[in-house]
Protein backbone atom coordinates (compact mmCIF):
# COMPACT_ATOMS: atom_id res chain seq x y z
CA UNK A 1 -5.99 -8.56 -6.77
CA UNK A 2 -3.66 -7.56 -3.57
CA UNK A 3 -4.09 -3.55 -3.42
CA UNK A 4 -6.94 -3.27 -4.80
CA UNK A 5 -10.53 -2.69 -3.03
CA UNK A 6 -13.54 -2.58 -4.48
CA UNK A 7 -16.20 -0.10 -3.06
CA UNK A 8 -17.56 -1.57 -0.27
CA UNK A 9 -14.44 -1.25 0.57
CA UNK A 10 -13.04 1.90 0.29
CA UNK A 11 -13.81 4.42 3.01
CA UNK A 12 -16.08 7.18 2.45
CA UNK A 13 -17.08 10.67 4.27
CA UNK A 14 -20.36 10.99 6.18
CA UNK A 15 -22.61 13.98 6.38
CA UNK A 16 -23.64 15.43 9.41
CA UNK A 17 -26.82 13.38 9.60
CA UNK A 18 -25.45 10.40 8.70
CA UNK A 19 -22.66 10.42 11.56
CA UNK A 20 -25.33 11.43 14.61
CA UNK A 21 -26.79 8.22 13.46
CA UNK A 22 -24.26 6.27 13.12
CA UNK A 23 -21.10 7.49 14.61
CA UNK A 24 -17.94 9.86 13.16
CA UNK A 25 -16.67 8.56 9.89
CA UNK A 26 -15.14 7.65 7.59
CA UNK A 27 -15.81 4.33 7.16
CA UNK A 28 -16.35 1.72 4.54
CA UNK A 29 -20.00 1.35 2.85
CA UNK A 30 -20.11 -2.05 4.15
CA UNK A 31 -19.63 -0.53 7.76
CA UNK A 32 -22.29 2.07 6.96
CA UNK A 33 -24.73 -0.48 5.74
CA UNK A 34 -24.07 -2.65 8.56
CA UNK A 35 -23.79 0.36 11.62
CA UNK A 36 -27.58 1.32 9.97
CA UNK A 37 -29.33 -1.69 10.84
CA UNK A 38 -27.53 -2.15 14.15
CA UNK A 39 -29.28 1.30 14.61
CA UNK A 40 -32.83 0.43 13.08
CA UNK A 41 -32.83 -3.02 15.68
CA UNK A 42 -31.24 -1.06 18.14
CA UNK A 43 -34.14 1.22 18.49
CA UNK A 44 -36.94 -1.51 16.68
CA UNK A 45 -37.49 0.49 13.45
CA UNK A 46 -38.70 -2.21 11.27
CA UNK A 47 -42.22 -2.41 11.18
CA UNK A 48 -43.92 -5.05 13.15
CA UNK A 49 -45.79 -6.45 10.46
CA UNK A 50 -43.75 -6.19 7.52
CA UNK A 51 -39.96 -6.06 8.64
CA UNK A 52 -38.87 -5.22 4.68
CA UNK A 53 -40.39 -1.52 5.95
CA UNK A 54 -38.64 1.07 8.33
CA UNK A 55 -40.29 3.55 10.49
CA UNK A 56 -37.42 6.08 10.72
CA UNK A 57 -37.56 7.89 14.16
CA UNK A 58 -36.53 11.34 14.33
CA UNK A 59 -32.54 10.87 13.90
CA UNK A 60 -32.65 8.56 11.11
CA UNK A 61 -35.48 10.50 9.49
CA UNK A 62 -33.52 12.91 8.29
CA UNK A 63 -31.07 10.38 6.73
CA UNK A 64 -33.82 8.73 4.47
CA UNK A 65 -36.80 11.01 5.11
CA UNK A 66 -39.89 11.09 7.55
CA UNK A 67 -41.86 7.95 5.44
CA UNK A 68 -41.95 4.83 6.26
CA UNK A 69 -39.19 2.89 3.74
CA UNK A 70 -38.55 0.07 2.25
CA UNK A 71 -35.27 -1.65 3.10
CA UNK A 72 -34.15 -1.60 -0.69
CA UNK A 73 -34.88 1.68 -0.92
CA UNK A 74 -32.71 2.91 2.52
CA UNK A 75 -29.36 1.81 0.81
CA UNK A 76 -30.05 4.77 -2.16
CA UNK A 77 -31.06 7.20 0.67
CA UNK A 78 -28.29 6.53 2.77
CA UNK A 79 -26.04 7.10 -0.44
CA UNK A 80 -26.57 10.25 -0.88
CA UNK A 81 -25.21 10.87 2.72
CA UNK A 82 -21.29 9.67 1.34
CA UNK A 83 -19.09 11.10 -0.68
């Protein structure tokens, strides 16, 4: 197994969005995952009453959209941010 990683992992590029959100890449997807919800506490995006939801403010809303989202739903959002 030595050498090889899997893809949370590997490192990936960032767009634009992503990074003003998160911070200049690359980094891993597990870094990404992890920097996003240090971001969504950060600023108390999960909704008060159902914390599965987000309530994207203006930054991350143009990550994963204006809507309100569900947490399973941010990861495929976020995705199409890396390459």
């Amino acid at each position: 197994m030595a050498g090889k990683t899997n893809a949370l992992q590997k490192p990936v590029q960032l767009s634009g969005e992503l990074e003003a959100v998160i911070g200049k890449g690359p980094m891993t997807r597990a870094q990404v995952t992890s920097k996003i919800w240090e971001y969504i506490k950060g600023n108390s995006l999960q909704d008060s009453k159902d914390k599965r939801q987000i309530n994207p403010d203006g930054k991350l809303s143009a990550v994963i959209g204006k809507d309100q989202i569900s947490m399973f739903k941010m990861t495929a959002a976020v995705s199409k941010h890396l390459t």
